[in-house]
C-alpha atoms as a PDB file:
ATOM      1  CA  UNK A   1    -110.446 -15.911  59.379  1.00  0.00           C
ATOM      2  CA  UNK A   2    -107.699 -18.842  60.288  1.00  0.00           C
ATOM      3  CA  UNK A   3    -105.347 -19.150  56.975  1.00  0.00           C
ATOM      4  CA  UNK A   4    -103.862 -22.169  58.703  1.00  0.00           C
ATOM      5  CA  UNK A   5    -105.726 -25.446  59.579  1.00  0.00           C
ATOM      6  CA  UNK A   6    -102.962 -27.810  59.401  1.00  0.00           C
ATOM      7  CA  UNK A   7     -99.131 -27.430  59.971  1.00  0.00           C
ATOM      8  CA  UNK A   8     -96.384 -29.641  59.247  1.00  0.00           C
ATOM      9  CA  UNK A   9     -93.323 -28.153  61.154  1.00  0.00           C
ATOM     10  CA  UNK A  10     -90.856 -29.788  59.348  1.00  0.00           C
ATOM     11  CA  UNK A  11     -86.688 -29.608  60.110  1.00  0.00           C
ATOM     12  CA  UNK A  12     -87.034 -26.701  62.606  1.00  0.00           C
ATOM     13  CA  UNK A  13     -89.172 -24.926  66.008  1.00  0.00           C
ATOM     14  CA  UNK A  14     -89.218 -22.268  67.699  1.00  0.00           C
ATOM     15  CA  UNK A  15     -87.360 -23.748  69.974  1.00  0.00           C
ATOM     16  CA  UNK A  16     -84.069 -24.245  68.156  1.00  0.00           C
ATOM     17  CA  UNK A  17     -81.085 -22.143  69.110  1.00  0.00           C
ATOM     18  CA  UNK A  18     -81.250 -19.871  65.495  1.00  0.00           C
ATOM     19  CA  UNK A  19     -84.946 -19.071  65.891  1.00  0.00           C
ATOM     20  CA  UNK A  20     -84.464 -15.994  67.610  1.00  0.00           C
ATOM     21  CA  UNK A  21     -81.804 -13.627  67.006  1.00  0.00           C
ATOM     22  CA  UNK A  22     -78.748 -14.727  69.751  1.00  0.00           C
ATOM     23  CA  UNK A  23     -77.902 -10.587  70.101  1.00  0.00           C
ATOM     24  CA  UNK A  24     -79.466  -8.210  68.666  1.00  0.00           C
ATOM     25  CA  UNK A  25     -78.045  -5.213  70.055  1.00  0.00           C
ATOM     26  CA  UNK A  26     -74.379  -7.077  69.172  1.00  0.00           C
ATOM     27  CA  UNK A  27     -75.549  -7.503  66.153  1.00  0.00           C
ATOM     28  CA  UNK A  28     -76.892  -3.743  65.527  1.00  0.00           C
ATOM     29  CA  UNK A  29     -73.540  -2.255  67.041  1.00  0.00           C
ATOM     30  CA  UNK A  30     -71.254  -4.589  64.513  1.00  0.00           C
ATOM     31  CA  UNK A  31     -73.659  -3.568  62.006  1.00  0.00           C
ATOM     32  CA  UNK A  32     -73.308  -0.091  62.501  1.00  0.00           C
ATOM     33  CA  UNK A  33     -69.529   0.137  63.121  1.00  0.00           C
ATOM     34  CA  UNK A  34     -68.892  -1.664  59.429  1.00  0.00           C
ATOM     35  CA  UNK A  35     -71.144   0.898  58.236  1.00  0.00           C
ATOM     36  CA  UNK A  36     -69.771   4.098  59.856  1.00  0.00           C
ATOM     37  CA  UNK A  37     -72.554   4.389  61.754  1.00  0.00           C
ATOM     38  CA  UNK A  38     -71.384   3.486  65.538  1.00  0.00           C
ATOM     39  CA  UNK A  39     -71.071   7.245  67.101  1.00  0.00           C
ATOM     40  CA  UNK A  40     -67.892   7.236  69.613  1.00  0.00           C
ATOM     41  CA  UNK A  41     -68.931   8.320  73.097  1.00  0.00           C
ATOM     42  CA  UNK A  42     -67.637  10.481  75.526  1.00  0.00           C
ATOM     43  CA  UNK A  43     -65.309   8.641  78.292  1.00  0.00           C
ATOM     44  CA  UNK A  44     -67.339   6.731  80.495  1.00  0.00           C
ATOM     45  CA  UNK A  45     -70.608   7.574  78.725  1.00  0.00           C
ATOM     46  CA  UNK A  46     -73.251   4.601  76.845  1.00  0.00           C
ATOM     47  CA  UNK A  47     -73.276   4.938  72.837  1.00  0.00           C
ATOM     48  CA  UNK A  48     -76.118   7.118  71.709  1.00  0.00           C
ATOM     49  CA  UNK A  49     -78.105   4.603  69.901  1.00  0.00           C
ATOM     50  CA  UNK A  50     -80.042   7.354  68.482  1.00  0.00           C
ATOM     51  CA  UNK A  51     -77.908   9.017  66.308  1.00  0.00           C
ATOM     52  CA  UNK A  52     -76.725   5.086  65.739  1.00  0.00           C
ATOM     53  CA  UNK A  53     -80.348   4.428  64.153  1.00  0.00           C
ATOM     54  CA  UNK A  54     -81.146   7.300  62.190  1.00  0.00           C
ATOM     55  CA  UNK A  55     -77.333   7.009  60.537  1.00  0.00           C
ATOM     56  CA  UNK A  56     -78.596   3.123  59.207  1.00  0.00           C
ATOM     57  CA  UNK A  57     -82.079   4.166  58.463  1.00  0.00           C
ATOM     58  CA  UNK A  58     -79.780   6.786  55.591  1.00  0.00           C
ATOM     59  CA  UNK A  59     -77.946   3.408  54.501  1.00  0.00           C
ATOM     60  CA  UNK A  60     -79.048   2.340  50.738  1.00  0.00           C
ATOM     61  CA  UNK A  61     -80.198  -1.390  51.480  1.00  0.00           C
ATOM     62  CA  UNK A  62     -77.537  -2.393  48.827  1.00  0.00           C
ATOM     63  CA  UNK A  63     -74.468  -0.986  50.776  1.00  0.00           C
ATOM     64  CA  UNK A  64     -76.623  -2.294  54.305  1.00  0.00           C
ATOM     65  CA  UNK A  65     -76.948  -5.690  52.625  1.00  0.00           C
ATOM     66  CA  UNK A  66     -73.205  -6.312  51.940  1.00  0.00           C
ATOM     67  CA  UNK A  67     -71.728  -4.607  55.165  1.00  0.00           C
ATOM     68  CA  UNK A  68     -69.023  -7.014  56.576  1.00  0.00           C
ATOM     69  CA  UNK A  69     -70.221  -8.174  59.716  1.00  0.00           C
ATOM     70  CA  UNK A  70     -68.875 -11.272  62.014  1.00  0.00           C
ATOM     71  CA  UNK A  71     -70.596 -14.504  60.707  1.00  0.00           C
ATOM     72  CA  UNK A  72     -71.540 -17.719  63.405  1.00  0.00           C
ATOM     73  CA  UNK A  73     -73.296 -20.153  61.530  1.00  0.00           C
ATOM     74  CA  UNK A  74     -74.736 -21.700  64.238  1.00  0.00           C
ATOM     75  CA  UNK A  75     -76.749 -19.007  65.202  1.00  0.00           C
ATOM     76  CA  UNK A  76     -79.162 -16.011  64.278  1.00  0.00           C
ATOM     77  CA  UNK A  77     -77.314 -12.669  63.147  1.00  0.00           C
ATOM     78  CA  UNK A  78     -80.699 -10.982  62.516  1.00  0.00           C
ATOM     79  CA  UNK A  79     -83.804 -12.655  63.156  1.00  0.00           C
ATOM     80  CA  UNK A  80     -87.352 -12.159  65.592  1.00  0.00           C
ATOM     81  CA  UNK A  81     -86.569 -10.722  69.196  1.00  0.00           C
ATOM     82  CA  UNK A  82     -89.321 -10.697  71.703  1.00  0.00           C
ATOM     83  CA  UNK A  83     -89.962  -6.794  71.155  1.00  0.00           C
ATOM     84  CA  UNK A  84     -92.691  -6.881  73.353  1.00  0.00           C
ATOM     85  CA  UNK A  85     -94.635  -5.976  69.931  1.00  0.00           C
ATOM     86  CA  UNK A  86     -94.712  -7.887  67.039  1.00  0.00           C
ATOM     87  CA  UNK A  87     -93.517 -11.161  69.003  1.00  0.00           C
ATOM     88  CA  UNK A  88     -94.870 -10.666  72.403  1.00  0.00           C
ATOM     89  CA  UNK A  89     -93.736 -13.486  74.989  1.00  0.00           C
ATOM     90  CA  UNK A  90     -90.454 -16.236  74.347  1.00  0.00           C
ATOM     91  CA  UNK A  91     -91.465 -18.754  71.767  1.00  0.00           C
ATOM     92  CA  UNK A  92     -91.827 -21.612  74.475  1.00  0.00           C
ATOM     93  CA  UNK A  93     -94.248 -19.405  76.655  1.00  0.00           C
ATOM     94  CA  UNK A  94     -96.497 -18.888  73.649  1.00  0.00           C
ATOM     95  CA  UNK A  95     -96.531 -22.526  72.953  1.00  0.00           C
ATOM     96  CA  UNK A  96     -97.392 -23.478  76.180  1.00  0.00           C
ATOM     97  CA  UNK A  97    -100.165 -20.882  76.574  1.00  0.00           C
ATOM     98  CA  UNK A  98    -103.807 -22.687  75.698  1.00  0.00           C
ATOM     99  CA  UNK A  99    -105.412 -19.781  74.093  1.00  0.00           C
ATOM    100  CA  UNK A 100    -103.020 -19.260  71.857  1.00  0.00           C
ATOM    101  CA  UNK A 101    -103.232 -19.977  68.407  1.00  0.00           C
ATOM    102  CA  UNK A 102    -101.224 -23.217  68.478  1.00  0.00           C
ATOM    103  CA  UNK A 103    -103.590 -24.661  70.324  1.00  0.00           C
ATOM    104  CA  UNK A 104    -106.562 -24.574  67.716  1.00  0.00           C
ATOM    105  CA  UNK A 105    -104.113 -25.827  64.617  1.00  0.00           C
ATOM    106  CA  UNK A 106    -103.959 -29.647  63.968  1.00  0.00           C
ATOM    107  CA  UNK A 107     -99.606 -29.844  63.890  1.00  0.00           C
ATOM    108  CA  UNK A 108     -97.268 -32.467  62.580  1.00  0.00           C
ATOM    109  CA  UNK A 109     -93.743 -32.428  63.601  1.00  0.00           C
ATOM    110  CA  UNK A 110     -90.981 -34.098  60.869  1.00  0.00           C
ATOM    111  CA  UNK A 111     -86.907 -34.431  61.150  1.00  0.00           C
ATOM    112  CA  UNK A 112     -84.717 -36.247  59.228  1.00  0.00           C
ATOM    113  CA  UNK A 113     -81.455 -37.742  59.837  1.00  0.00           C
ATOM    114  CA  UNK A 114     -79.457 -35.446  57.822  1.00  0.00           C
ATOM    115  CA  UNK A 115     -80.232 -32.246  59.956  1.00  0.00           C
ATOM    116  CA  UNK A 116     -76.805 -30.839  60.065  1.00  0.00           C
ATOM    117  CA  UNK A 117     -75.026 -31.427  56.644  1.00  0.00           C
ATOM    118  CA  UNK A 118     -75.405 -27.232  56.023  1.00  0.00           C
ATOM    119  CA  UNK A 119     -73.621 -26.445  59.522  1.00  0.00           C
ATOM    120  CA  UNK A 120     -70.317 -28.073  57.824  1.00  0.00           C
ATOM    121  CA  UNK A 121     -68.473 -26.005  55.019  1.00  0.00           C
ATOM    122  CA  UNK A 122     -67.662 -26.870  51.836  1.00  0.00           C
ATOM    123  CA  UNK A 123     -64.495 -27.909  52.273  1.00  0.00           C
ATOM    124  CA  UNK A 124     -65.492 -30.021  55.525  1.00  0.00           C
ATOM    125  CA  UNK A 125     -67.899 -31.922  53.295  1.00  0.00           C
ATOM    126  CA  UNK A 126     -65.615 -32.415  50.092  1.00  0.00           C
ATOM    127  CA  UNK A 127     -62.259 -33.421  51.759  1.00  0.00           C
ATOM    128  CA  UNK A 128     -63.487 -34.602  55.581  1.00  0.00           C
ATOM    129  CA  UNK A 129     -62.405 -32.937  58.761  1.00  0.00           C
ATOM    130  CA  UNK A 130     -59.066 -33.447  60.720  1.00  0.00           C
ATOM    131  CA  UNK A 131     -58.864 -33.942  63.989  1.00  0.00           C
ATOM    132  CA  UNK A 132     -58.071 -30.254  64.921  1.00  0.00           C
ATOM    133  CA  UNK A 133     -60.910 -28.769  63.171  1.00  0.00           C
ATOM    134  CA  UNK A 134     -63.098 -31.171  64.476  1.00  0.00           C
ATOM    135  CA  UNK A 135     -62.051 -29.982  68.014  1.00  0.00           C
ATOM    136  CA  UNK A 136     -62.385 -26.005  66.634  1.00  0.00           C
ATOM    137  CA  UNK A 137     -66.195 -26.944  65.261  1.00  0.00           C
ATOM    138  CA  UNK A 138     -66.974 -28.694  68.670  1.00  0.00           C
ATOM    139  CA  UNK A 139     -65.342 -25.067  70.341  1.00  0.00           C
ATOM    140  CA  UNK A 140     -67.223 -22.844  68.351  1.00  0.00           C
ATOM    141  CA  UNK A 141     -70.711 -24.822  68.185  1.00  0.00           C
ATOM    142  CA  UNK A 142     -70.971 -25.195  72.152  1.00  0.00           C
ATOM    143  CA  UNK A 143     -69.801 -21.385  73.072  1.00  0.00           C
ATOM    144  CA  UNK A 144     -72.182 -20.270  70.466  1.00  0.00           C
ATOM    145  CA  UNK A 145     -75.472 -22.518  71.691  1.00  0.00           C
ATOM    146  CA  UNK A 146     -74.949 -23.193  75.327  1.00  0.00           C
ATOM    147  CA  UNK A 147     -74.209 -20.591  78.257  1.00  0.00           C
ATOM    148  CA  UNK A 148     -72.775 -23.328  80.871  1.00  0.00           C
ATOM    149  CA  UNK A 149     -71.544 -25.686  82.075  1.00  0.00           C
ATOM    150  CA  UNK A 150     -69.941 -25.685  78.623  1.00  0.00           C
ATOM    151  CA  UNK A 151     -66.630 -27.657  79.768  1.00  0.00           C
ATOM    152  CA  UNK A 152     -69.246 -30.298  80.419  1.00  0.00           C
ATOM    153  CA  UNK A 153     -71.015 -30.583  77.782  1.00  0.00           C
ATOM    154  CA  UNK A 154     -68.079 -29.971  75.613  1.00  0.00           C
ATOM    155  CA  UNK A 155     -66.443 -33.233  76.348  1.00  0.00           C
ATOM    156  CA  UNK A 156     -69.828 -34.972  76.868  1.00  0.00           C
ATOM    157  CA  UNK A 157     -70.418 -34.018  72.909  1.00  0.00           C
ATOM    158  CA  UNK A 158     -66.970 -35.243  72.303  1.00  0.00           C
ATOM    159  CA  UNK A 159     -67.414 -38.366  74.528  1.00  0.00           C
ATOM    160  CA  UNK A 160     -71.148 -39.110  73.170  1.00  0.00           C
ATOM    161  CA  UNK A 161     -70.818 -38.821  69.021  1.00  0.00           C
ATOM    162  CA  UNK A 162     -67.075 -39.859  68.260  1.00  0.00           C
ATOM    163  CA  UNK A 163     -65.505 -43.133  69.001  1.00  0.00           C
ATOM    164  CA  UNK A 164     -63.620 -42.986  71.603  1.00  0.00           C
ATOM    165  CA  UNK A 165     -62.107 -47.154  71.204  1.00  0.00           C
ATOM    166  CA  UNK A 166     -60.601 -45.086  67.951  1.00  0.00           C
ATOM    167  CA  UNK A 167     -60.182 -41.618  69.457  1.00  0.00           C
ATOM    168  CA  UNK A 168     -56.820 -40.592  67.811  1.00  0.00           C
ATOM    169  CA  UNK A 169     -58.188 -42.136  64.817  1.00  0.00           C
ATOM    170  CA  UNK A 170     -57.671 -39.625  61.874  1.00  0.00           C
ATOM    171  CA  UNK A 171     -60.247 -40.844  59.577  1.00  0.00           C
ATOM    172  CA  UNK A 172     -61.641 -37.674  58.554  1.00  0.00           C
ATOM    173  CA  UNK A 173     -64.556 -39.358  57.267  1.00  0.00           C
ATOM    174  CA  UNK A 174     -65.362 -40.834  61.003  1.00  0.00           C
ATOM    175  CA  UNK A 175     -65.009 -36.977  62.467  1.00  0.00           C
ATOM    176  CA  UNK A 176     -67.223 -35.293  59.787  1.00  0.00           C
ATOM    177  CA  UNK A 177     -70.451 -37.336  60.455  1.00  0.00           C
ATOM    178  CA  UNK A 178     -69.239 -37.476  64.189  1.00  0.00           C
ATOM    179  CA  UNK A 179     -69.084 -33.221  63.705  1.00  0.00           C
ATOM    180  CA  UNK A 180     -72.608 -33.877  62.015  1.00  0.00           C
ATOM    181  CA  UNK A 181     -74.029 -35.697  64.678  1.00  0.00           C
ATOM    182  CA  UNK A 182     -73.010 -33.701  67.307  1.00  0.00           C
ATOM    183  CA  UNK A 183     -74.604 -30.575  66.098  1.00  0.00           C
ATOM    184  CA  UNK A 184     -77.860 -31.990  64.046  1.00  0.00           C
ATOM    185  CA  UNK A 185     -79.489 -32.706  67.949  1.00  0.00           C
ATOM    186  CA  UNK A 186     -79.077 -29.549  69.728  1.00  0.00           C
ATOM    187  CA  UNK A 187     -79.925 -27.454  66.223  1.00  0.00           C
ATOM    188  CA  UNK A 188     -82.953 -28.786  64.769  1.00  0.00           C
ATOM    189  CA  UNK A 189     -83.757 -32.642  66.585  1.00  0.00           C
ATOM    190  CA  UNK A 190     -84.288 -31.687  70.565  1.00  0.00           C
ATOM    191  CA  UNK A 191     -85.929 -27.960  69.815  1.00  0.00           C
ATOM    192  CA  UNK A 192     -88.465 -30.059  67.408  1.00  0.00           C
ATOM    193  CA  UNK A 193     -89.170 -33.311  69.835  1.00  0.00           C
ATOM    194  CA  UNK A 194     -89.523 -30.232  73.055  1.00  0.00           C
ATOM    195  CA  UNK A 195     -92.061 -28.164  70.559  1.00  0.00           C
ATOM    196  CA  UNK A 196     -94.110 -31.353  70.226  1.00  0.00           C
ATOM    197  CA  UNK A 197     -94.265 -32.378  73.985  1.00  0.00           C
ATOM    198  CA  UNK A 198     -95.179 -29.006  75.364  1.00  0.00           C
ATOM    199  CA  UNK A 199     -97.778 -28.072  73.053  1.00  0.00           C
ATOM    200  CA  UNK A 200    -101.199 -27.453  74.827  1.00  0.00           C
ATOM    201  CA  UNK A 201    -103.060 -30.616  73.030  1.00  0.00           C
ATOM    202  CA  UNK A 202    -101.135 -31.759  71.172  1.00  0.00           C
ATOM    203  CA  UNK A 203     -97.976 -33.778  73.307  1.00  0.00           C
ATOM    204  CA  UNK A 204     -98.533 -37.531  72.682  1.00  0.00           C
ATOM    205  CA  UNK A 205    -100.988 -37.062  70.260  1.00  0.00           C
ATOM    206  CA  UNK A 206     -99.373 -35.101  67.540  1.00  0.00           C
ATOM    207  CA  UNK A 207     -97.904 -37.135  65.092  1.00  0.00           C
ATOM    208  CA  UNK A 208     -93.574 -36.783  64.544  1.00  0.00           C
ATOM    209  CA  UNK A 209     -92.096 -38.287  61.982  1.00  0.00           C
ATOM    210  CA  UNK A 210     -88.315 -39.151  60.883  1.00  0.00           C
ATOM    211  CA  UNK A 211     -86.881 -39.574  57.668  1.00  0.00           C
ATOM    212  CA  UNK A 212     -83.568 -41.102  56.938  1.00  0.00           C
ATOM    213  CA  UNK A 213     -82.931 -40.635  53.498  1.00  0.00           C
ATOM    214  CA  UNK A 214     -79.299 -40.510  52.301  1.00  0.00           C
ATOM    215  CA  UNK A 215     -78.291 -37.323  51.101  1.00  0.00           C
ATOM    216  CA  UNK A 216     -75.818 -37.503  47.722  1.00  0.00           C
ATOM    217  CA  UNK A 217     -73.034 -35.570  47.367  1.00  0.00           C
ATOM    218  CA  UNK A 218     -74.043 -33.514  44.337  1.00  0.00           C
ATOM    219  CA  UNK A 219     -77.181 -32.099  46.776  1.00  0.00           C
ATOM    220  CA  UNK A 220     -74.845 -31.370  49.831  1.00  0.00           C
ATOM    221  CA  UNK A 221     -72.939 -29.058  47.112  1.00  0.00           C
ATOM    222  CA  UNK A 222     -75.793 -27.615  45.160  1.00  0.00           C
ATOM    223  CA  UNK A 223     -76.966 -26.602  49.298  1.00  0.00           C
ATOM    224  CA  UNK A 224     -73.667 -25.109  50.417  1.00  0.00           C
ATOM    225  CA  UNK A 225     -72.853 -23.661  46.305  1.00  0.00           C
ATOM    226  CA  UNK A 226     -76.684 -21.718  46.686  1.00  0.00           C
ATOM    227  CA  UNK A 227     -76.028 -20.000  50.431  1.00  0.00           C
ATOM    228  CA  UNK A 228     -74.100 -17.081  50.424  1.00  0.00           C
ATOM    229  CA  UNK A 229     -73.022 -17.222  54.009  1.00  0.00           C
ATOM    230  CA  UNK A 230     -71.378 -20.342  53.896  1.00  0.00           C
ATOM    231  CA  UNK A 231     -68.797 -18.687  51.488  1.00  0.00           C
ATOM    232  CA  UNK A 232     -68.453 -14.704  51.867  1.00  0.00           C
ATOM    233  CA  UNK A 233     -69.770 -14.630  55.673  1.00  0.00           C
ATOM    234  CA  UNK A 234     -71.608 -11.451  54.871  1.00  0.00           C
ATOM    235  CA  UNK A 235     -75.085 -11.348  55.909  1.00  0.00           C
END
């Protein structure tokens, strides 16, 4: 029995860069060391990630769900990995597979043009960003979503979504919806517009739709007051 007829795949695919979990064995190890959990290996010798797992399957899900671990908000921490078991092939090769179950569901593909407003922190929303930080979130969003050449695309982002006839403007206004812009495309925008041409059926046909409606400032707050990672970095 099909639960699903009809999808509306709104603000996010597959495809984007926090779908999947970016490192999962990373992920596991930083887990385990903040928990006491990461055994110390003989010289020369791999960790045993054995004893690693059956130390965090003895961890109260309290104490596991407020371990300290390092925070990127621009990608997945934990998420899906292709374990060869519950998610079999890469998200795109299931898409483009026509026996699969995309392929029998009617799909409708939405973005809007506020995409990245939760990528910014509070503070970058309230008061604006400076020139420096806007160079640090630039930094930090390309090593953390592309692999190379990320020189290139580093000042191509720069180039592309900030004004360069004003570039030592310091507006912070002008560099937070420049930061915005930057990010919203590669996050949630491209990932969403590649989902909808490569699926078996569907590309050209499948509706996509774009909203532009102008966030206020009391719901960017009530967003960023409501997610925990934004503030604490904990998982």
């Amino acid at each position: 029995m099909n639960l699903f007829n009809r999808v509306i795949l709104q603000s996010g695919s597959a495809l984007s860069p926090w779908a999947m979990a970016a490192d999962p064995v990373r992920s596991a190890k930083d887990l385990a060391d903040s928990l006491n959990c990461l055994p110390v290996p003989e010289e020369g010798e791999p960790i045993d990630t054995k004893v690693m797992v059956n130390c965090l399957s003895e961890v109260g899900h309290e104490e596991m769900m407020n371990a300290d671990v390092p925070y990127n908000r621009f990608v997945t921490t934990f998420g899906p990995v292709v374990d060869k078991i519950l998610v079999e092939l890469s998200p795109e090769l299931m898409i483009k597979q026509g026996d699969t179950l995309f392929s029998n569901i009617e799909l409708m593909f939405g973005v809007n043009k506020y995409e990245g407003v939760h990528l910014l922190s509070q503070d970058d929303l309230e008061n604006g960003i400076t020139p420096k930080r806007k160079l640090s979130i630039l930094r930090q969003y390309v090593r953390s979503v592309y692999q190379y050449p990320r020189l290139n695309i580093f000042n191509t982002l720069d180039h592309q979504y900030f004004d360069w006839s004003d570039r030592n403007s310091t507006s912070k206004l002008k560099h937070k919806l420049g930061c915005h812009r930057a990010t919203r495309g590669r996050y949630v925008q491209c990932p969403s517009c590649s989902n909808w041409k490569i699926s078996p059926g569907h590309g050209g046909k499948t509706p996509i739709s774009m909203s532009s409606v102008t966030p206020t400032t009391l719901i960017r707050l009530r967003v960023h007051r409501n997610t925990r990672v934004d503030t604490t970095g904990k998982i």
